[in-house]
Protein backbone atom coordinates (compact mmCIF):
# COMPACT_ATOMS: atom_id res chain seq x y z
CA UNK A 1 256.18 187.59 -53.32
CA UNK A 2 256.22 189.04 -57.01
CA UNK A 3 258.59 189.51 -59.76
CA UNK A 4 259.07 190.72 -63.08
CA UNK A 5 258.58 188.68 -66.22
CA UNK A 6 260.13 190.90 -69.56
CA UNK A 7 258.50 189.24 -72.54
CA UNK A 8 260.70 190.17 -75.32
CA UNK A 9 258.23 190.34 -78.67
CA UNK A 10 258.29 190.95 -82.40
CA UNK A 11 255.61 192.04 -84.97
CA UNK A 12 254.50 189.44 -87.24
CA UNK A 13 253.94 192.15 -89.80
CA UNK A 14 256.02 194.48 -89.69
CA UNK A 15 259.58 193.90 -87.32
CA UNK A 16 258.95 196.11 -84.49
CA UNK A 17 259.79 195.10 -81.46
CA UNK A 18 259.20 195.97 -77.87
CA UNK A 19 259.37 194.15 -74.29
CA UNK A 20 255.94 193.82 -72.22
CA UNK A 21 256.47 193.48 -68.66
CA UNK A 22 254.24 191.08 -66.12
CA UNK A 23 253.96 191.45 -62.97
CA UNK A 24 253.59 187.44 -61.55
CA UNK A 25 252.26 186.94 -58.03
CA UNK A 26 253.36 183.85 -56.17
CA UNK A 27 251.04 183.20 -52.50
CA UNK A 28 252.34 181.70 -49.56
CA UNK A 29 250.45 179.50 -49.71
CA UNK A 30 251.65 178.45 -53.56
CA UNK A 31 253.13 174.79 -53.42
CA UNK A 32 256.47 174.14 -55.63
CA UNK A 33 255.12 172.82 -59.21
CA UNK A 34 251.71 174.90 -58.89
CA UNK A 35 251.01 178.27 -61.14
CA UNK A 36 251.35 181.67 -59.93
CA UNK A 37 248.10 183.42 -57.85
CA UNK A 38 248.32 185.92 -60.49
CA UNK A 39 249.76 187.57 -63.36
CA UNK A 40 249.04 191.44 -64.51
CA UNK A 41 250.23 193.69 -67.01
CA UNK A 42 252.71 196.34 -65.97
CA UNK A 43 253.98 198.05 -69.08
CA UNK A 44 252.98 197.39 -72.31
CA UNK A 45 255.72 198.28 -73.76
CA UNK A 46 254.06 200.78 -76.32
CA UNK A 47 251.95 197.72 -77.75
CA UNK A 48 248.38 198.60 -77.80
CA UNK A 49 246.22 197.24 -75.26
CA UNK A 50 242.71 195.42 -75.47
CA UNK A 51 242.20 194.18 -71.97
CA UNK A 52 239.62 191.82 -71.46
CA UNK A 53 240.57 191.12 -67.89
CA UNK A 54 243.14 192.59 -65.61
CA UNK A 55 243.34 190.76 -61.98
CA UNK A 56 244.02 188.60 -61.16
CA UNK A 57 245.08 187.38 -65.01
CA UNK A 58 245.80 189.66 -67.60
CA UNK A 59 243.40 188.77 -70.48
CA UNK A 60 243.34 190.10 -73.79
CA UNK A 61 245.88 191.10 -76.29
CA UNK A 62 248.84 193.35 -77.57
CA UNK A 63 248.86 194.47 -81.05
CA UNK A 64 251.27 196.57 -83.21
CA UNK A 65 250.37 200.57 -82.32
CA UNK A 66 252.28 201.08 -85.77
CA UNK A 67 250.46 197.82 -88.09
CA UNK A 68 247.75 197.04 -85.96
CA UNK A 69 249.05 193.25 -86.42
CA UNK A 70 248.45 191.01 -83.20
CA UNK A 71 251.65 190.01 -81.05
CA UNK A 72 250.16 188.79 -78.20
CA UNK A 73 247.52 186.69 -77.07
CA UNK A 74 246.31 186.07 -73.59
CA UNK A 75 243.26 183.88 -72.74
């Protein structure tokens, strides 16, 4: 099973805003309490992207396409 996770965010720098949306992956197998099997980026939102990683964690970050200031950070 998946859903949707809309993270709402806000430039530092400038004010923009913009929503990113996740897509989080729950197993089967996934016991109440434990974290999700995995968690991807969707839409950015119009955020740029650096992507370090994609699957099965999004890693990397989302930055201002207007400021270039960072407004999200993933390990």
């Amino acid at each position: 099973m998946a859903y949707l996770d809309e993270v709402r965010l806000t430039c530092p720098a400038c004010g923009r805003t913009g929503t990113a949306v996740f897509v989080v992956g729950v197993g089967p197998n996934t016991k109440a309490g434990e974290g999700p099997a995995y968690v991807t980026l969707k839409d950015a939102g119009g955020w740029a992207v650096e992507e370090t990683s994609a699957h099965p964690f999004f890693a990397g970050r989302l930055t201002c396409a207007g400021c270039g200031a960072e407004v999200l950070k993933r390990p």
